[in-house]
C-alpha atoms as a PDB file:
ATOM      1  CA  UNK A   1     -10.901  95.176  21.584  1.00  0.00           C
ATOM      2  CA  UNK A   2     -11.978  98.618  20.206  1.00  0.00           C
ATOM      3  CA  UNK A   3     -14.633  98.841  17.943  1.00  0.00           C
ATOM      4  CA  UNK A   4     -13.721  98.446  14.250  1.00  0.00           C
ATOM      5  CA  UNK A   5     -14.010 102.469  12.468  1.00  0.00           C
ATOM      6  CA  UNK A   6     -14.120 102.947   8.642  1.00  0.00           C
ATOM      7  CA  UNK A   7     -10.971 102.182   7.751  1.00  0.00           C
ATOM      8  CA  UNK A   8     -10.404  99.206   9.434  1.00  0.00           C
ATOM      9  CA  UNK A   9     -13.371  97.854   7.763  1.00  0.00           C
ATOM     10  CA  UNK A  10     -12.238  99.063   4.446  1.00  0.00           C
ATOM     11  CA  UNK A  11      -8.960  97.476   5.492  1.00  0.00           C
ATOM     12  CA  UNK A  12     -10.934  94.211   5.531  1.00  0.00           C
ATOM     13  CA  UNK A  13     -12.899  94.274   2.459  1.00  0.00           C
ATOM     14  CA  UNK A  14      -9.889  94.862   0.221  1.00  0.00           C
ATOM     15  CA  UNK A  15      -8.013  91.813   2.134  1.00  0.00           C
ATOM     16  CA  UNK A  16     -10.878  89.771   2.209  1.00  0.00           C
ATOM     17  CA  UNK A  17     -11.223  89.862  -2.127  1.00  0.00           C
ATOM     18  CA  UNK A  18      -7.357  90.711  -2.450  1.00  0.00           C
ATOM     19  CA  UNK A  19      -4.890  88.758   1.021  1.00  0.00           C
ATOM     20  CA  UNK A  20      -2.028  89.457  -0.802  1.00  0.00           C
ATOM     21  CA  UNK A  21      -2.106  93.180  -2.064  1.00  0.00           C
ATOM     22  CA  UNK A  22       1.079  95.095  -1.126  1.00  0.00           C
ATOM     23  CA  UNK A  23       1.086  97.551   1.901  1.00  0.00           C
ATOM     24  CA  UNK A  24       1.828 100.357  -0.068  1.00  0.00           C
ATOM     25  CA  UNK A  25      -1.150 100.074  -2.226  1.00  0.00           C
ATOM     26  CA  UNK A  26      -3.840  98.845   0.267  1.00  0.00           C
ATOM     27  CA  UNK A  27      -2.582 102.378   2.258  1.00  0.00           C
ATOM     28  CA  UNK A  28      -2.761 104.581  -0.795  1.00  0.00           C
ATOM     29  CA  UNK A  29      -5.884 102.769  -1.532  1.00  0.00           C
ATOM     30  CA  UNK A  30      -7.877 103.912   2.135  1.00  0.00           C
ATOM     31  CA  UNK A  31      -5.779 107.119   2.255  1.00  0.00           C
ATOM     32  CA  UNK A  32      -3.747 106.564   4.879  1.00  0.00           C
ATOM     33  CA  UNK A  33       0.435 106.095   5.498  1.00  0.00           C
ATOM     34  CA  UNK A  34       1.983 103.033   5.038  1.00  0.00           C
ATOM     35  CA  UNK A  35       2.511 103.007   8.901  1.00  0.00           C
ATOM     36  CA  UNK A  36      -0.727 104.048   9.779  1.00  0.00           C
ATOM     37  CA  UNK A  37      -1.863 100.793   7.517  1.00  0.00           C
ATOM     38  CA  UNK A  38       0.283  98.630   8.769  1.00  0.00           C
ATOM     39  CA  UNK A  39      -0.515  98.990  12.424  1.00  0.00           C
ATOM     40  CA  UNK A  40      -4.098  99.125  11.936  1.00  0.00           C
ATOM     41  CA  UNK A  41      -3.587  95.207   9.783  1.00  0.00           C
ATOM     42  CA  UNK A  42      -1.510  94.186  13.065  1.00  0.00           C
ATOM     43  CA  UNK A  43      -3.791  95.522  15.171  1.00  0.00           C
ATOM     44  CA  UNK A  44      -6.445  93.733  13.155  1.00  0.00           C
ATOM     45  CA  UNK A  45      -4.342  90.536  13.176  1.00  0.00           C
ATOM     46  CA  UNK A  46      -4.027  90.734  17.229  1.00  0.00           C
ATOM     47  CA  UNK A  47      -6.940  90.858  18.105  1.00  0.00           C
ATOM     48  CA  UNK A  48      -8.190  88.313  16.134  1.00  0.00           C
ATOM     49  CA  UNK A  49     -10.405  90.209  13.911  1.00  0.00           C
ATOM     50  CA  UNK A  50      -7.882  88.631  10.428  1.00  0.00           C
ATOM     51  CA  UNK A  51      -6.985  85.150  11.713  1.00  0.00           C
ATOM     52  CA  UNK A  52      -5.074  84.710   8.523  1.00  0.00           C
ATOM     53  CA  UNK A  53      -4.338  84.781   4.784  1.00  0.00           C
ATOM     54  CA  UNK A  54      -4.873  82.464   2.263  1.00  0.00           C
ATOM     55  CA  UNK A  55      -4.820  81.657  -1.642  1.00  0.00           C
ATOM     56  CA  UNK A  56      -8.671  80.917  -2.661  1.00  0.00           C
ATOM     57  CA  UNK A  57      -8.280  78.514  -5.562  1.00  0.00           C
ATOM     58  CA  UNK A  58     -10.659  77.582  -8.005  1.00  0.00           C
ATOM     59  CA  UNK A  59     -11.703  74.332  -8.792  1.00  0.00           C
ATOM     60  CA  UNK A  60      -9.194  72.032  -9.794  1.00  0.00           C
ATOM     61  CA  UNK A  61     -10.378  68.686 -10.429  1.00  0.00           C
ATOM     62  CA  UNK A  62     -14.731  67.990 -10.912  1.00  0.00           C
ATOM     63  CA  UNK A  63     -14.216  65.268  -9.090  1.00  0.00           C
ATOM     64  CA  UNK A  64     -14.453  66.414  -5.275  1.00  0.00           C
ATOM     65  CA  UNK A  65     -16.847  65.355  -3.365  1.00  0.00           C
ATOM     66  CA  UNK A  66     -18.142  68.250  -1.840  1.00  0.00           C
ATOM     67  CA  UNK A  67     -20.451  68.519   1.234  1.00  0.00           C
ATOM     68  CA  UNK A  68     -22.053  71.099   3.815  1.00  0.00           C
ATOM     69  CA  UNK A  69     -21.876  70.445   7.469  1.00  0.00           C
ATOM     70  CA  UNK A  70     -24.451  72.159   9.560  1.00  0.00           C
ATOM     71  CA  UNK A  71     -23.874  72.765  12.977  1.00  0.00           C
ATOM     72  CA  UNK A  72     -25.228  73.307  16.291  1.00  0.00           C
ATOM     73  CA  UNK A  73     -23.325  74.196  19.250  1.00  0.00           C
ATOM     74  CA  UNK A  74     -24.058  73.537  22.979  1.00  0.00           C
ATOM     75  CA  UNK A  75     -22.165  77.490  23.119  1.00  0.00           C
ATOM     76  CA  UNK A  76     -20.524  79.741  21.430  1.00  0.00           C
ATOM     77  CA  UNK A  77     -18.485  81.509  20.612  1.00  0.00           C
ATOM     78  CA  UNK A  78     -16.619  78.340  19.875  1.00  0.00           C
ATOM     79  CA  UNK A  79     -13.094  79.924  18.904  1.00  0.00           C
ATOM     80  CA  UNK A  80     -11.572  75.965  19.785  1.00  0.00           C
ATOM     81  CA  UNK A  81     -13.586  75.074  16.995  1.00  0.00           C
ATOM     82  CA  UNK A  82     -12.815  77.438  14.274  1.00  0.00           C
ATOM     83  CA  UNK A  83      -9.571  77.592  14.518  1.00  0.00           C
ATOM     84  CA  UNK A  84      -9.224  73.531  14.091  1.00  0.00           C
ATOM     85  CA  UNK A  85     -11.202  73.868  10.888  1.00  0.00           C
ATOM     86  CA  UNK A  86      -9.083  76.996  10.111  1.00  0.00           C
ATOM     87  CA  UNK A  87      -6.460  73.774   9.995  1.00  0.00           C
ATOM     88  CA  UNK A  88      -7.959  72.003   7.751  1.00  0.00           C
ATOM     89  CA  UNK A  89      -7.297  72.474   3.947  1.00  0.00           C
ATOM     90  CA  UNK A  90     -10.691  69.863   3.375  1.00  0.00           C
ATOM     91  CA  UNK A  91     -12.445  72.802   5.034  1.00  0.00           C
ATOM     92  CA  UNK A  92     -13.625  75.505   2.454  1.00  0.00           C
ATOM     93  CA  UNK A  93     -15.490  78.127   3.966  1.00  0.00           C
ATOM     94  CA  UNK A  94     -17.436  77.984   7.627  1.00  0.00           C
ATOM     95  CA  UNK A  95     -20.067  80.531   8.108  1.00  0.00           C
ATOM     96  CA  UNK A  96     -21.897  81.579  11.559  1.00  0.00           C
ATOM     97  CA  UNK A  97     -25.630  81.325  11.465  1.00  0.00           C
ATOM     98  CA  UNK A  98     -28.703  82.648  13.060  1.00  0.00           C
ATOM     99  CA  UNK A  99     -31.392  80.559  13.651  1.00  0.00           C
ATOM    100  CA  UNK A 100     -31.232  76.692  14.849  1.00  0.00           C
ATOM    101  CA  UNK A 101     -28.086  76.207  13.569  1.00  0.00           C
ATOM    102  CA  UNK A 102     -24.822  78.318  14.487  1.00  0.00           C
ATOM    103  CA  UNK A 103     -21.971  76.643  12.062  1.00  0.00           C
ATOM    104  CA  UNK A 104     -22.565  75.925   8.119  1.00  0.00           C
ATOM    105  CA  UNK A 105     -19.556  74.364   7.242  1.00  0.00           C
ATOM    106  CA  UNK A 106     -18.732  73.298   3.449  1.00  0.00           C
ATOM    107  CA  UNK A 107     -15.804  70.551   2.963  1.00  0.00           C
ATOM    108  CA  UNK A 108     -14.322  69.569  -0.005  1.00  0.00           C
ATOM    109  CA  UNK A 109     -12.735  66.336   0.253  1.00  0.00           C
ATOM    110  CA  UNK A 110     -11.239  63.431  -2.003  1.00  0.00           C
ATOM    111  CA  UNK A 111     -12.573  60.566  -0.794  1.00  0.00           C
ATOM    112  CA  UNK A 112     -15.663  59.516   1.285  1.00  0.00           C
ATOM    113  CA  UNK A 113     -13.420  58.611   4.176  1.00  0.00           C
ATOM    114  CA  UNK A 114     -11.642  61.764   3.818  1.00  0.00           C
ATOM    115  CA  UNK A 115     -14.878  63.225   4.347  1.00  0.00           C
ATOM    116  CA  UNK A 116     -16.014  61.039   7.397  1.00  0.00           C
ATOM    117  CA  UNK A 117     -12.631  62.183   8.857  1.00  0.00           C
ATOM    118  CA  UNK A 118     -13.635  65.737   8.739  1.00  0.00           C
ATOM    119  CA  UNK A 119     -16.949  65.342  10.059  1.00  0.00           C
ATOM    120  CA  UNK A 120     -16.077  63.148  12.430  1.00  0.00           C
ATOM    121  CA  UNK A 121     -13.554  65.569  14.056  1.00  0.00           C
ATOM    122  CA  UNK A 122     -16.106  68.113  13.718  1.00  0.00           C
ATOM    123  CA  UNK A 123     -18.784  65.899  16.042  1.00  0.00           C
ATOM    124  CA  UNK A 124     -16.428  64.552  18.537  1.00  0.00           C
ATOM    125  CA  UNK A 125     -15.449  68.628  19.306  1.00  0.00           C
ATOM    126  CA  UNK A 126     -16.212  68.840  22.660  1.00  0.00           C
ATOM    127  CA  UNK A 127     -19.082  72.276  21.437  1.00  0.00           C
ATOM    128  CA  UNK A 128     -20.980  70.292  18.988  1.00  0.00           C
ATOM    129  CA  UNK A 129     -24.617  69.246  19.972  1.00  0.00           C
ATOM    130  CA  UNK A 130     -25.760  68.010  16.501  1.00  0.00           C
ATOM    131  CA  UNK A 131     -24.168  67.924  12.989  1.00  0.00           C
ATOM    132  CA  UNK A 132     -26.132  67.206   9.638  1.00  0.00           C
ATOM    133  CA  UNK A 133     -24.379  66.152   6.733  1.00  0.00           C
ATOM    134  CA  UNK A 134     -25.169  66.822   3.299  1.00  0.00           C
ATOM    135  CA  UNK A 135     -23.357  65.572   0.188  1.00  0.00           C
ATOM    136  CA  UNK A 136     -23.343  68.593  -2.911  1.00  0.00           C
ATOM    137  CA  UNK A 137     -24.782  66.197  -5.838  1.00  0.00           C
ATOM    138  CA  UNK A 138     -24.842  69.209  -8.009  1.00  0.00           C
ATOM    139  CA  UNK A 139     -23.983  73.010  -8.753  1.00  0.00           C
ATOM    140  CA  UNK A 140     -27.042  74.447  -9.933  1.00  0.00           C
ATOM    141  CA  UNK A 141     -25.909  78.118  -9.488  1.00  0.00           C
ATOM    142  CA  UNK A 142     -22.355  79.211  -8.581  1.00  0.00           C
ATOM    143  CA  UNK A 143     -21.516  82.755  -9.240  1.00  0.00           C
ATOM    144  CA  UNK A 144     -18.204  84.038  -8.241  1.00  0.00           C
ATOM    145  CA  UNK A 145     -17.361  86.971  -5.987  1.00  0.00           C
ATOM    146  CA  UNK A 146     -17.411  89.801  -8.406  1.00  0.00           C
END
């Protein structure tokens, strides 16, 4: 894979706080054609730099019991991984790490079996060496992408 230039990476931020903007307007937005913007998104898309698109929806119903998962890996990259939590609608957001742990994953689930069944999947993955679990009692602080 080449190295990501400019535009791709203005490609990304736009997708990554607006998936669904048209083609037209995410070209006329980085200054480039239509065509040259469209093969630079499937280009992006191939080579699994966008592994996909989704609707980020606020919070529905208070109460979700909501928890972070934090991960350690006996390797990585662990793509196996990611893309079964990329599966998973309990699965919110799953960040890579630097330090002792490599995965923070945050769930939001309806039930506490509904969270068990998500961190259990996560443990039994054949790349997990250790997973803490810690139930969200409260939102102190939750600002929104601005």
């Amino acid at each position: 894979m080449r190295d990501l230039d400019v535009k791709d990476r203005e490609i990304l931020e736009i997708l990554s706080k607006e998936a669904r903007v048209a083609l037209k307007t995410l070209a006329a937005r980085i200054g480039l054609s239509r065509s040259a913007t469209s093969e630079r998104v499937i280009n992006l898309e191939r080579n699994g730099v966008i592994r996909g698109y989704r609707a980020d929806i606020g919070e529905i119903d208070a109460n979700v019991i909501r928890a972070i998962l934090l991960v350690s890996l006996k390797r990585t990259p662990a793509v196996s991984l990611l893309d079964l939590l990329a599966q998973n609608s309990q699965v919110r957001r799953v960040s890579s790490v630097s330090g002792q742990l490599d995965l923070v994953i945050e769930v939001e689930a309806r039930t506490i079996d509904d969270l068990n069944r998500v961190r259990d999947l996560v443990a039994s993955h054949e790349t997990v060496e250790d997973i803490t679990t810690a139930v969200v009692l409260r939102r102190d602080i939750d600002r929104q992408p601005s």
